[in-house]
N, C-alpha and C. Protein backbone atom coordinates (compact mmCIF):
# COMPACT_ATOMS: atom_id res chain seq x y z
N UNK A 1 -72.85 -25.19 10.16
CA UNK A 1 -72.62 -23.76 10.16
C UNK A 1 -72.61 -23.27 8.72
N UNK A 2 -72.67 -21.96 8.32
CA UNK A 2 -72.89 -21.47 7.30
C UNK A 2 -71.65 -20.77 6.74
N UNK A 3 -71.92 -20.70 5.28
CA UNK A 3 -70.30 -20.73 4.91
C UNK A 3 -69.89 -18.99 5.29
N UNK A 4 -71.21 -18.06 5.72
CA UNK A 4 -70.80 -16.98 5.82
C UNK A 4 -70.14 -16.52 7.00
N UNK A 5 -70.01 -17.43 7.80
CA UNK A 5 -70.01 -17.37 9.42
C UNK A 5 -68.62 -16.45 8.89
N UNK A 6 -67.80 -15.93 10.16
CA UNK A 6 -66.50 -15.75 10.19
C UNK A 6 -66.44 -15.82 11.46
N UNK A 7 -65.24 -16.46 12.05
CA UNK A 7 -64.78 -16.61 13.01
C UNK A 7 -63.25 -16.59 13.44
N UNK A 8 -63.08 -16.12 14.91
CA UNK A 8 -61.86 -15.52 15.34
C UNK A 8 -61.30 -16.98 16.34
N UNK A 9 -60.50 -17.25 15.91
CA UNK A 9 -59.58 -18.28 16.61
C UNK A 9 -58.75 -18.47 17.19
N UNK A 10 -58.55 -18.14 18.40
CA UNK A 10 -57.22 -17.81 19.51
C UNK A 10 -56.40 -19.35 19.85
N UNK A 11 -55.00 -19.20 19.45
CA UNK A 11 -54.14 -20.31 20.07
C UNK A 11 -54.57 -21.53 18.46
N UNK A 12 -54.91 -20.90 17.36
CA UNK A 12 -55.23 -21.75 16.32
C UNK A 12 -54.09 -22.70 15.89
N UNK A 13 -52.81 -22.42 15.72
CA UNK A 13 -51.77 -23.06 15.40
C UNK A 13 -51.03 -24.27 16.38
N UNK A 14 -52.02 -24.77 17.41
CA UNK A 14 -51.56 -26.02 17.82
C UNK A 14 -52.62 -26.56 18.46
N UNK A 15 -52.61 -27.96 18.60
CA UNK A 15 -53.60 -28.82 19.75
C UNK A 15 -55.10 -28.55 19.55
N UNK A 16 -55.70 -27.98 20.33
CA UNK A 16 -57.08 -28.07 20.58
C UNK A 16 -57.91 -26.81 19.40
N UNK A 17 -56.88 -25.53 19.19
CA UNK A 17 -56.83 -24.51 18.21
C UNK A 17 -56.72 -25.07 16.79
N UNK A 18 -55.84 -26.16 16.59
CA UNK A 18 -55.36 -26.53 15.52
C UNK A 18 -56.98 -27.11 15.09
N UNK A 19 -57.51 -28.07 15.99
CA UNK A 19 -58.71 -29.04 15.44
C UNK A 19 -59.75 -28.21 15.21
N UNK A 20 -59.99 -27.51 15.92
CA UNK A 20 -61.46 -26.56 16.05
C UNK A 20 -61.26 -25.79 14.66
N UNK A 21 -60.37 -25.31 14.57
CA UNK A 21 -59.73 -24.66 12.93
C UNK A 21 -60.02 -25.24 11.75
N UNK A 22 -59.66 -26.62 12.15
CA UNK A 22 -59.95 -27.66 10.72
C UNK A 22 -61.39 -27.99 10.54
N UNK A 23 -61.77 -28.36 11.92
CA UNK A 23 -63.49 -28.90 11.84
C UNK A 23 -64.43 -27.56 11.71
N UNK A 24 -64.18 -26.19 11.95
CA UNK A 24 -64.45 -25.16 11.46
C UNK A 24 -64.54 -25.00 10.18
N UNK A 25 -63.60 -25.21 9.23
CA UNK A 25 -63.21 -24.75 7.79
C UNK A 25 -63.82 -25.67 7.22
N UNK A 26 -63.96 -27.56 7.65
CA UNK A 26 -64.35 -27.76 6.68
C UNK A 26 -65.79 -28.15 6.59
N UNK A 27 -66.49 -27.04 7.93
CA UNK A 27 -68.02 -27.12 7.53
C UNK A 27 -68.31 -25.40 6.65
N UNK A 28 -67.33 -24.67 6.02
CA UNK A 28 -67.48 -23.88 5.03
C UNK A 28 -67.09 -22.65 6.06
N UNK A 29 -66.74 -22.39 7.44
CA UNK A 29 -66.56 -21.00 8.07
C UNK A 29 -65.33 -20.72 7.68
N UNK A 30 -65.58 -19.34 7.71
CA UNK A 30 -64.35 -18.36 7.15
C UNK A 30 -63.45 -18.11 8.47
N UNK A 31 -62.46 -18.03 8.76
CA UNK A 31 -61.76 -18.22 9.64
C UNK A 31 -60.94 -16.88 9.80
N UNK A 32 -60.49 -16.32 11.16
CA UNK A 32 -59.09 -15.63 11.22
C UNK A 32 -58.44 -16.32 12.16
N UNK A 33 -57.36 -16.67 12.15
CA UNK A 33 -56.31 -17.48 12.98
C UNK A 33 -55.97 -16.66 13.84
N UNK A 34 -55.92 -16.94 15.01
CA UNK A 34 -54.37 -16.26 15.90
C UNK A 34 -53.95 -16.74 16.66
N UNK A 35 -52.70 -16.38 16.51
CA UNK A 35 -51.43 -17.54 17.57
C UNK A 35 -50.44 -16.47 17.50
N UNK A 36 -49.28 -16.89 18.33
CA UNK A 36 -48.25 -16.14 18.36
C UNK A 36 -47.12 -16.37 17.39
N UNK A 37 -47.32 -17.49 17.05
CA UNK A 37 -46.21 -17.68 15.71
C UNK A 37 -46.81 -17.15 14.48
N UNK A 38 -46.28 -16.25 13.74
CA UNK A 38 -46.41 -16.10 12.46
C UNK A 38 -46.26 -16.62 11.36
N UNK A 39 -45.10 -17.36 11.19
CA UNK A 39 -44.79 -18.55 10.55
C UNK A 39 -45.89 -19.72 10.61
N UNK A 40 -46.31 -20.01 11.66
CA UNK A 40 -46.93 -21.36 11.67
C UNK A 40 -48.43 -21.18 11.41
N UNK A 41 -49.07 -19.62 11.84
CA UNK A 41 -49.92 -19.59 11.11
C UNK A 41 -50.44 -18.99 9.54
N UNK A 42 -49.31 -19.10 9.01
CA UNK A 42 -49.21 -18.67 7.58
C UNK A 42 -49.22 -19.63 6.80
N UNK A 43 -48.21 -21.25 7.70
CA UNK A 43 -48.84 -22.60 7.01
C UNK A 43 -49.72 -23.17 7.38
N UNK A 44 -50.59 -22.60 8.07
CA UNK A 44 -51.78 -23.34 8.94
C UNK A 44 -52.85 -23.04 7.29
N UNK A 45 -52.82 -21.38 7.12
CA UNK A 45 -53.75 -20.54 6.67
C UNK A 45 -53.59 -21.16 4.96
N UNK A 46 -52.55 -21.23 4.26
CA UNK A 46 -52.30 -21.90 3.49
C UNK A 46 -52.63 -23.85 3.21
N UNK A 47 -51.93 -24.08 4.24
CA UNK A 47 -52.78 -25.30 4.53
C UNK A 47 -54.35 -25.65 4.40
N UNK A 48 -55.20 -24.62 5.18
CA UNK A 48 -56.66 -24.59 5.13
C UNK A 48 -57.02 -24.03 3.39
N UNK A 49 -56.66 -23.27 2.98
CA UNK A 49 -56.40 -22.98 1.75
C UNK A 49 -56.96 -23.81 0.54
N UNK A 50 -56.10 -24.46 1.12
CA UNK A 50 -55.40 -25.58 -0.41
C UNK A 50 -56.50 -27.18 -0.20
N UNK A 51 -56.99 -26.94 1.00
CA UNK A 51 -58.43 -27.81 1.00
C UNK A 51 -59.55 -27.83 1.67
N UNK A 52 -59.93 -26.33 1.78
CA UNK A 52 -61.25 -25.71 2.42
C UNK A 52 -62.35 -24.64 1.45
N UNK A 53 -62.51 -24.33 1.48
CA UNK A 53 -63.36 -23.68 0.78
C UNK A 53 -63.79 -21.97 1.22
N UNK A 54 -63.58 -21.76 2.45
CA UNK A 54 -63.68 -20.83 3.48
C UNK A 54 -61.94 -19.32 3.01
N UNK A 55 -62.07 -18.46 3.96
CA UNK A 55 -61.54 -17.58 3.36
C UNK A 55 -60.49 -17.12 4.88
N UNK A 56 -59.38 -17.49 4.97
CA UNK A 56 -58.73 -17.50 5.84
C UNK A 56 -57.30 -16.48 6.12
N UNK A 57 -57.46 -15.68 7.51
CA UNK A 57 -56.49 -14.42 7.38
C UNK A 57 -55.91 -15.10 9.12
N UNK A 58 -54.89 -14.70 8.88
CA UNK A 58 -53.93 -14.93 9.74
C UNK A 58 -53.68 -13.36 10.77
N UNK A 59 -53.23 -13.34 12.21
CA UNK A 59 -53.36 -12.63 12.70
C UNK A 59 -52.39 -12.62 13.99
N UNK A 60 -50.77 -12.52 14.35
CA UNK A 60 -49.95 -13.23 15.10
C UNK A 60 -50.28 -12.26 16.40
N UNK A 61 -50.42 -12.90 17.18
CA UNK A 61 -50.81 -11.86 18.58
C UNK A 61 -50.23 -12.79 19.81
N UNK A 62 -50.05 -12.67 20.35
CA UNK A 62 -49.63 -12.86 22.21
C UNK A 62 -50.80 -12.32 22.90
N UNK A 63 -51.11 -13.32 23.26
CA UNK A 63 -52.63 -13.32 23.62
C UNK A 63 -52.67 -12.32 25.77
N UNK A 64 -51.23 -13.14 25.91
CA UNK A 64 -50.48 -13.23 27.11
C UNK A 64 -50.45 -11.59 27.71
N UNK A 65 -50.21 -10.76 26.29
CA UNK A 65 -49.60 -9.84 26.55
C UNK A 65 -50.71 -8.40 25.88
N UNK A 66 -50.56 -7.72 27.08
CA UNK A 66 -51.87 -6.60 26.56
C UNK A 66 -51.19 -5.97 26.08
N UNK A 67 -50.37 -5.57 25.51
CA UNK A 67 -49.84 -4.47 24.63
C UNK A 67 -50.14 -4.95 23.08
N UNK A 68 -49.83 -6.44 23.31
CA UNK A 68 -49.70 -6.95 21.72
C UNK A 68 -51.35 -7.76 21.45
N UNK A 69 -52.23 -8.03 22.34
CA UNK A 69 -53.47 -7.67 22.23
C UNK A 69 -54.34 -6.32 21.79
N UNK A 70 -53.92 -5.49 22.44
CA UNK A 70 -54.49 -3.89 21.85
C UNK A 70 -53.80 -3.62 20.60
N UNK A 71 -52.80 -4.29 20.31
CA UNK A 71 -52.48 -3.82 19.08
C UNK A 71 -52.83 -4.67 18.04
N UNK A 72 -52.95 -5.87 17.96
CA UNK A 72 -54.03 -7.16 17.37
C UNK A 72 -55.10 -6.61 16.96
N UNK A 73 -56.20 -6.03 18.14
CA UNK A 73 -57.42 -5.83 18.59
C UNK A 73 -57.71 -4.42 17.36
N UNK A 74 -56.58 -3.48 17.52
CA UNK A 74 -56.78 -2.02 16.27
C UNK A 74 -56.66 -2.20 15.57
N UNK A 75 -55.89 -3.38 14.95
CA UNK A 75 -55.51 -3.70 13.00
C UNK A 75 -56.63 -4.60 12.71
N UNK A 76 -57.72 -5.13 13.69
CA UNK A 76 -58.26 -5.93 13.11
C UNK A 76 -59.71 -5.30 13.40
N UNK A 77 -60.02 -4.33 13.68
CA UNK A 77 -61.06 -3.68 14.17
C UNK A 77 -62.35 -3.35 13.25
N UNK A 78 -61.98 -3.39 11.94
CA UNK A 78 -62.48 -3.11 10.97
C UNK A 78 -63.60 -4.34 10.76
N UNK A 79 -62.91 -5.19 10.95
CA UNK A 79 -63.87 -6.80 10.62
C UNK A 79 -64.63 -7.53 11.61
N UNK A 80 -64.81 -6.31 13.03
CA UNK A 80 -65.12 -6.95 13.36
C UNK A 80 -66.94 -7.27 13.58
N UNK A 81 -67.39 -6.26 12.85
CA UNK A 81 -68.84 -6.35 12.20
C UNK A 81 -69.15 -7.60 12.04
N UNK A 82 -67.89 -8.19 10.97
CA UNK A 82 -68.78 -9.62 10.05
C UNK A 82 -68.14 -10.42 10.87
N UNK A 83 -67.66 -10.78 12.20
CA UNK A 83 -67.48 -11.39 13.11
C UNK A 83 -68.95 -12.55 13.53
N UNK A 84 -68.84 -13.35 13.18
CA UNK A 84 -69.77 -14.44 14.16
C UNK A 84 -69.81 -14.88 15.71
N UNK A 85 -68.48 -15.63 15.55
CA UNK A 85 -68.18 -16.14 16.83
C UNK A 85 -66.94 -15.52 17.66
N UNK A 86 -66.46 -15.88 18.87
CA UNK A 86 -65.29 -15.60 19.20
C UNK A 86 -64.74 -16.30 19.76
N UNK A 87 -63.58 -17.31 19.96
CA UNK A 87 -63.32 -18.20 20.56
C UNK A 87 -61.90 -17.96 21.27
């Protein structure tokens, strides 16, 4: 993949989210995280950081819950042009 890709990552901060995140970043894609912890994806995003190369924004949402989806969905609306993938 190309380092310009950007991609949206649901449930990034554990298990199957966590890997796809890492093997994502370290073929050069730019990443936005989201999970419901904020905390954990702030050391995820830092983590990828400090040995990826890619450009990584964090994004805490409840995926569960449509209120806090539509409100995810408007703060991030702007980016979602340079969007690649969606997972």
């Amino acid at each position: 993949m190309a380092g310009t890709k950007t991609i949206l990552v649901t449930g990034a901060t554990g298990g199957i989210g966590r890997a796809v995140c890492a093997r994502l970043a370290a073929s050069g894609c730019s990443l936005l995280l989201a999970s419901r912890d904020a905390e954990k994806l702030r050391l995820l995003g830092q983590e990828l950081s400090a040995t990826r190369s890619g450009t990584f924004s964090w994004l805490p949402v409840d995926m569960t819950s449509d209120a806090s989806s539509r409100r995810s969905g408007a703060s991030c609306a702007y980016e979602a042009a340079s969007w690649t993938v969606l997972s």
